[in-house]
N, C-alpha and C. Protein backbone atom coordinates (compact mmCIF):
# COMPACT_ATOMS: atom_id res chain seq x y z
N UNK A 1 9.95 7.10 26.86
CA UNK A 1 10.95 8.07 27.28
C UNK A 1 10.91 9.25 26.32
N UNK A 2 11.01 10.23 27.01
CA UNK A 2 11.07 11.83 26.23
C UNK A 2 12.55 12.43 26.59
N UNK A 3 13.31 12.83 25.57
CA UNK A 3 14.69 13.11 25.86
C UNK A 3 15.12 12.27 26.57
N UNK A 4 15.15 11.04 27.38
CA UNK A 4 16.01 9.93 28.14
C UNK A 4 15.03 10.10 29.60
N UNK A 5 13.67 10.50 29.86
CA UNK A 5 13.27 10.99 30.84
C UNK A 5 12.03 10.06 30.76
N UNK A 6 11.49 9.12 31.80
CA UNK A 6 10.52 8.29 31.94
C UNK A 6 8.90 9.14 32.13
N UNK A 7 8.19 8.82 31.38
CA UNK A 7 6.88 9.76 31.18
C UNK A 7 5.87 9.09 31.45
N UNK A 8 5.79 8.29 32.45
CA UNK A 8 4.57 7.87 33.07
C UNK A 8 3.14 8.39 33.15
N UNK A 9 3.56 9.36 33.45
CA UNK A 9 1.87 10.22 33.84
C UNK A 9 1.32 10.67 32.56
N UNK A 10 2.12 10.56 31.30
CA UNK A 10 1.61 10.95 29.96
C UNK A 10 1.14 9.56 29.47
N UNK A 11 1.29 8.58 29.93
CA UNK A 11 1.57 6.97 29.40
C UNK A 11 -0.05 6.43 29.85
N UNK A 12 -1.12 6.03 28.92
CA UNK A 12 -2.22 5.51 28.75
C UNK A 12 -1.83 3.72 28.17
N UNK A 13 -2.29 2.94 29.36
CA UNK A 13 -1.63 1.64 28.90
C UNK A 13 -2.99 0.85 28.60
N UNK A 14 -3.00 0.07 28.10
CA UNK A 14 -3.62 -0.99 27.38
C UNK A 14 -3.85 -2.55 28.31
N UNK A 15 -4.66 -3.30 28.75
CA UNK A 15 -4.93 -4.56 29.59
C UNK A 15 -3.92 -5.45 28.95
N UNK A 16 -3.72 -7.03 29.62
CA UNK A 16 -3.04 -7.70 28.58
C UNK A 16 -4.60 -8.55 28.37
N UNK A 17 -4.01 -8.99 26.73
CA UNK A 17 -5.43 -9.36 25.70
C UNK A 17 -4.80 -10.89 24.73
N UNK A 18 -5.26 -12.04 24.75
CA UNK A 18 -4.92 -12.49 24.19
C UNK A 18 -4.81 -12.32 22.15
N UNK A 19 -3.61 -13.05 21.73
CA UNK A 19 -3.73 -12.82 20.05
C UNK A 19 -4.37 -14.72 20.26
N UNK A 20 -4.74 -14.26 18.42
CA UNK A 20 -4.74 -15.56 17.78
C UNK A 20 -4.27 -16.72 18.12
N UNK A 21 -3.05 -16.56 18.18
CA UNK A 21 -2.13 -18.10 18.04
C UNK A 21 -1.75 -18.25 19.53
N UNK A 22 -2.40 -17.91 20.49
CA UNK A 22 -2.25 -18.27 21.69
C UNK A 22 -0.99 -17.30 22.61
N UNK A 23 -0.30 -16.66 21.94
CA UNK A 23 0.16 -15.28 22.99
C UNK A 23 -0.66 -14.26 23.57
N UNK A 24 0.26 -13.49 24.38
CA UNK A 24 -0.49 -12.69 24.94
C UNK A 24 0.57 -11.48 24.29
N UNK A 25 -0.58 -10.05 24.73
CA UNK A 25 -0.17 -8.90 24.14
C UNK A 25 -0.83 -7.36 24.93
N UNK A 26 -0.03 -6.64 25.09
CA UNK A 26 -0.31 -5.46 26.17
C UNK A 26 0.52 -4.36 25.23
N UNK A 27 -0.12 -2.95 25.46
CA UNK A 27 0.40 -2.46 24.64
C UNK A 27 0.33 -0.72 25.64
N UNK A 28 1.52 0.03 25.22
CA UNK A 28 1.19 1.44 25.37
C UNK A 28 1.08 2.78 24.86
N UNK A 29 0.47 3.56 25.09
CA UNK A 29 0.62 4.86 24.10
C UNK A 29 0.43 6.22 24.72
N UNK A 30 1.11 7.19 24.01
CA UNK A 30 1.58 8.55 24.44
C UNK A 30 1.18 9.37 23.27
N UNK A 31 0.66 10.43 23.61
CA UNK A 31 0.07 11.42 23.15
C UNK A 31 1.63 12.21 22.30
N UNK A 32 1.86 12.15 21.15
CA UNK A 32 2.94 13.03 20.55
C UNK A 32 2.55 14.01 18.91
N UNK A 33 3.67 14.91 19.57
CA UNK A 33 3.42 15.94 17.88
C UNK A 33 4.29 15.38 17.29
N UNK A 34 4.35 15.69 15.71
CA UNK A 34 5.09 14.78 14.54
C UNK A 34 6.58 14.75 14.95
N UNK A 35 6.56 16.56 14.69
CA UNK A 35 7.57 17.06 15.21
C UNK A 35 8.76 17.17 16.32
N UNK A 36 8.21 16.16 17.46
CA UNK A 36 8.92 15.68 18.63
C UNK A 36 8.86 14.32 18.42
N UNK A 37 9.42 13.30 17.22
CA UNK A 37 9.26 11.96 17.33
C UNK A 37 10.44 11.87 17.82
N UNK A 38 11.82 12.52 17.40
CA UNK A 38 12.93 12.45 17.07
C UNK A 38 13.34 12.34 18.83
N UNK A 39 12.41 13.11 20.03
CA UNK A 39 12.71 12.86 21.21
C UNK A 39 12.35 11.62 21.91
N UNK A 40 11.69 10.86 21.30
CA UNK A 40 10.46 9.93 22.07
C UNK A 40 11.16 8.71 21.80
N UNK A 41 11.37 7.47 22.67
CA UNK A 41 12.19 5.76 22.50
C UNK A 41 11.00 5.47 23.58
N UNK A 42 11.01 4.38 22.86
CA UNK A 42 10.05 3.23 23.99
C UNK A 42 10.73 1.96 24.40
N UNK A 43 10.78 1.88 25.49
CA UNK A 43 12.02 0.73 25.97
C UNK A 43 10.82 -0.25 26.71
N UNK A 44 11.27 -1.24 26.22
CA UNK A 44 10.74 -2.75 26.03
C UNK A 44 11.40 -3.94 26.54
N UNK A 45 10.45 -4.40 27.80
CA UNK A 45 11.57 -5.38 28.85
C UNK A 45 10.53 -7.00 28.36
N UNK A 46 11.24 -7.76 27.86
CA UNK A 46 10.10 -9.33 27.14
C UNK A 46 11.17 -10.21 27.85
N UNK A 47 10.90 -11.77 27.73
CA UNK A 47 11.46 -12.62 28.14
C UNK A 47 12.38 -12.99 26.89
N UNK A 48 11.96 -12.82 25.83
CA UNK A 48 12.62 -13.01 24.39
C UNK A 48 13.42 -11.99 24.11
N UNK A 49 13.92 -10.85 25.01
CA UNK A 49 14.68 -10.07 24.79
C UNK A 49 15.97 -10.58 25.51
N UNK A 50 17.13 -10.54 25.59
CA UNK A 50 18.58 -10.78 25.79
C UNK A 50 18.63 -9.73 27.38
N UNK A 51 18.40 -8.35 26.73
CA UNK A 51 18.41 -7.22 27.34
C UNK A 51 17.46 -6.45 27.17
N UNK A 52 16.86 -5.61 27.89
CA UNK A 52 15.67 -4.67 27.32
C UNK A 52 16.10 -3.77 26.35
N UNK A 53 14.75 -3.68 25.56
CA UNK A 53 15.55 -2.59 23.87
C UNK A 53 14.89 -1.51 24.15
N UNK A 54 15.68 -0.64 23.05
CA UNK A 54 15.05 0.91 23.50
C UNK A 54 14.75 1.05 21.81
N UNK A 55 13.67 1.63 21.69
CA UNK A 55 13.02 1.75 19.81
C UNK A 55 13.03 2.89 19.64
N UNK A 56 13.03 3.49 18.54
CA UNK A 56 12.62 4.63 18.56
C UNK A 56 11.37 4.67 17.54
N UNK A 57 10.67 6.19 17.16
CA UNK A 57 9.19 6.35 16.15
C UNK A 57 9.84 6.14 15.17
N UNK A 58 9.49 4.91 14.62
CA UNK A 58 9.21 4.56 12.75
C UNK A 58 8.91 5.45 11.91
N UNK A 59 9.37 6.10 10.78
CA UNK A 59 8.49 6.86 10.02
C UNK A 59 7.32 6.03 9.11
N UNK A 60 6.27 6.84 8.69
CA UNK A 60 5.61 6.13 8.16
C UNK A 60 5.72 5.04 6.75
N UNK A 61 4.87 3.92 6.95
CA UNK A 61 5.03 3.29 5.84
C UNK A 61 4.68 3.95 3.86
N UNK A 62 5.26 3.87 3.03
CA UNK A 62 4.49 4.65 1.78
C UNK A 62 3.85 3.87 1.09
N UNK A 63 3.56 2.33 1.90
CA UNK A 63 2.99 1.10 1.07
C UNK A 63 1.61 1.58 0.17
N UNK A 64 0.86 2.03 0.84
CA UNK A 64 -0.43 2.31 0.45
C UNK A 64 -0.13 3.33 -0.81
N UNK A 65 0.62 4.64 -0.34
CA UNK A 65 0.78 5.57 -1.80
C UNK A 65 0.88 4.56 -3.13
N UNK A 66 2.13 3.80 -2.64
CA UNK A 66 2.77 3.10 -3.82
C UNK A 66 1.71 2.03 -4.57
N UNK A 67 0.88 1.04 -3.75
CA UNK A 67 0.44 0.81 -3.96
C UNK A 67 -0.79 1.02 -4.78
N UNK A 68 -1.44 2.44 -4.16
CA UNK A 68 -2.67 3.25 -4.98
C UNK A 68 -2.10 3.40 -6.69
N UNK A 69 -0.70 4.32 -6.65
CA UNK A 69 -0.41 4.90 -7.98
C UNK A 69 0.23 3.64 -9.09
N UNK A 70 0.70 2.27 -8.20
CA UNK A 70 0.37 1.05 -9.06
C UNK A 70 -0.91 1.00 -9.62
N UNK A 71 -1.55 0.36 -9.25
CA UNK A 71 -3.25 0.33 -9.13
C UNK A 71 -3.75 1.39 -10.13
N UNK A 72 -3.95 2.58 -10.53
CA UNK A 72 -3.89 3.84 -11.30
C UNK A 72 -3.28 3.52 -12.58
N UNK A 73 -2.06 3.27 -12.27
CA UNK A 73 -1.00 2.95 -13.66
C UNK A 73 -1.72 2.03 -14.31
N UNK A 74 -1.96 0.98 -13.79
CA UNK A 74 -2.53 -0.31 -14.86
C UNK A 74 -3.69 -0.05 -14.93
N UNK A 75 -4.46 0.91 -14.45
CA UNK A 75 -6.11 1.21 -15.45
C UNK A 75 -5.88 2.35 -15.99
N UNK A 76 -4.94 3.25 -15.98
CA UNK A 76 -4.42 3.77 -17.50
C UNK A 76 -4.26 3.29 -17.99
N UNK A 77 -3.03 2.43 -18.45
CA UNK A 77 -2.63 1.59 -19.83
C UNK A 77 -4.02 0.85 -19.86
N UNK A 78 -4.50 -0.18 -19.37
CA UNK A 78 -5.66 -0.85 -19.07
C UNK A 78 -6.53 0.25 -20.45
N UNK A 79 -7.19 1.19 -20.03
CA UNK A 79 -8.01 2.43 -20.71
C UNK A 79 -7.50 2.54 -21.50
N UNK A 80 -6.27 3.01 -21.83
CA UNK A 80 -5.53 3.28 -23.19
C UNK A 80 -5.60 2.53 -24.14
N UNK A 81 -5.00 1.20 -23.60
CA UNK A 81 -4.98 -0.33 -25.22
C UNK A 81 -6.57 -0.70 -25.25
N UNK A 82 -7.31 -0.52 -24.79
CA UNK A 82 -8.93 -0.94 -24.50
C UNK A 82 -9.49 0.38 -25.66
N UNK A 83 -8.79 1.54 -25.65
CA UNK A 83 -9.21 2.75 -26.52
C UNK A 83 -8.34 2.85 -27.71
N UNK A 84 -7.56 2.25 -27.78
CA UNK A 84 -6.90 2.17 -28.69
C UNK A 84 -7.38 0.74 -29.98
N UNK A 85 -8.05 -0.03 -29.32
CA UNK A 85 -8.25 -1.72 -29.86
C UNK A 85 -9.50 -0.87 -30.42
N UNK A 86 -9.93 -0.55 -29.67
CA UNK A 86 -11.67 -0.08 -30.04
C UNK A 86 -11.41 1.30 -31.09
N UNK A 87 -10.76 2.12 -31.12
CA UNK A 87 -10.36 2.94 -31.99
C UNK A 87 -10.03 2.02 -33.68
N UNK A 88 -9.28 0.96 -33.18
CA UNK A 88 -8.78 0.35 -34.86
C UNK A 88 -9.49 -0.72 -35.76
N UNK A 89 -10.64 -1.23 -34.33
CA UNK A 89 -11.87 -2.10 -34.77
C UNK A 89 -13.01 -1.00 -35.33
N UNK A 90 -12.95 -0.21 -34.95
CA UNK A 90 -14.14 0.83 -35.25
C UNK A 90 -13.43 1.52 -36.58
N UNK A 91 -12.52 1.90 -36.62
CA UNK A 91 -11.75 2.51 -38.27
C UNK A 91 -11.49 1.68 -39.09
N UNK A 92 -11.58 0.66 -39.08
CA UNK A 92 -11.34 -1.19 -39.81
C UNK A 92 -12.34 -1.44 -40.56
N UNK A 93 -13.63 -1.08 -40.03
CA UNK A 93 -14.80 -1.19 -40.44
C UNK A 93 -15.19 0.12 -42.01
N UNK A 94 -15.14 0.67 -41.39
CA UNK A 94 -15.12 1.58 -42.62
C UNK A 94 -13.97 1.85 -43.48
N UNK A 95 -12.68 1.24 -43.55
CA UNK A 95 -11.93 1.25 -44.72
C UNK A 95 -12.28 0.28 -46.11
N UNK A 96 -11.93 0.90 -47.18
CA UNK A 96 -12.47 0.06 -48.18
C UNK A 96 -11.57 -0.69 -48.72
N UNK A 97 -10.61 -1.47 -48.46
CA UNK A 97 -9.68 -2.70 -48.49
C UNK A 97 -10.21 -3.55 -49.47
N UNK A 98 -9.82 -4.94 -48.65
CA UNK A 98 -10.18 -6.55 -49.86
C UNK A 98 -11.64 -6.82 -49.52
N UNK A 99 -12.62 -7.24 -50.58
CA UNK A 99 -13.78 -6.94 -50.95
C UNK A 99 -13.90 -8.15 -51.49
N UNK A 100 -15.24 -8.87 -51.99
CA UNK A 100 -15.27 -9.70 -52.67
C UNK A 100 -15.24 -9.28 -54.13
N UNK A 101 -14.47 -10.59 -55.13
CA UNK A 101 -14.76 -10.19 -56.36
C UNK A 101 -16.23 -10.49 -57.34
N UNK A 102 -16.35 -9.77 -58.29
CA UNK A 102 -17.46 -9.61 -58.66
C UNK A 102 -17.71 -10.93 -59.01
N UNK A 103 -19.42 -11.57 -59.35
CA UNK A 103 -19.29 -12.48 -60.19
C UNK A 103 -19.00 -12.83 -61.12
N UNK A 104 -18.76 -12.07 -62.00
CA UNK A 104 -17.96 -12.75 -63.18
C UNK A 104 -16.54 -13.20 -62.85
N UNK A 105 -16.31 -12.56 -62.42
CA UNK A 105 -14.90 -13.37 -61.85
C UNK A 105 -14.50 -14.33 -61.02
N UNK A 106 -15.22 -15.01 -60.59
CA UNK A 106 -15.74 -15.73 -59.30
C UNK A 106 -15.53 -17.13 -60.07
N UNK A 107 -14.94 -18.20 -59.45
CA UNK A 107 -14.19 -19.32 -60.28
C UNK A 107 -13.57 -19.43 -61.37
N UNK A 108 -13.16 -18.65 -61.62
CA UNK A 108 -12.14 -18.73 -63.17
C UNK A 108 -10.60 -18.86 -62.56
């Protein structure tokens, strides 16, 4: 539906196709700009429905963003303590600290 108005002739439908676990599944779709989601409901008549429902466009999910700039975050720090360990093993080496004592001093 567009504004409350049935849009058939815009409506490209889908066969029914079996899933996995032994249902079946049919599906439809309409050509839309972003900008006209706010007009568009898709009304949906199932046997598991009470009454037929009317949906409207979902905005998109941000799983993936969120997910990427997780992912990012921990191979920064990751890079950082990895450059940082290797920074204090590598300057460790050349400080002149505890040393052995000479031999003469060596069991007394």
């Amino acid at each position: 539906l567009k504004d409350g108005e049935v849009r058939d002739g815009e409506t490209e439908r889908g066969s029914i196709a079996p899933n996995s676990d032994g249902t079946y599944y049919t599906w439809a779709s309409i050509e839309a700009r972003p900008q006209d989601k706010d007009k568009y409901r898709c009304r949906v008549e199932h046997a598991s429905l009470l009454e037929p429902g009317l949906f409207a466009w979902e905005p998109d999910s941000n799983l993936f963003t969120i997910v990427l700039a997780v992912a990012v975050a921990i191979l920064a720090v990751t890079v950082i303590v990895a450059g940082v360990a290797f920074w204090k093993y590598k300057s460790g080496k050349n400080m002149k600290g505890y040393g052995m004592a000479p031999r003469e001093y060596q069991g007394q």
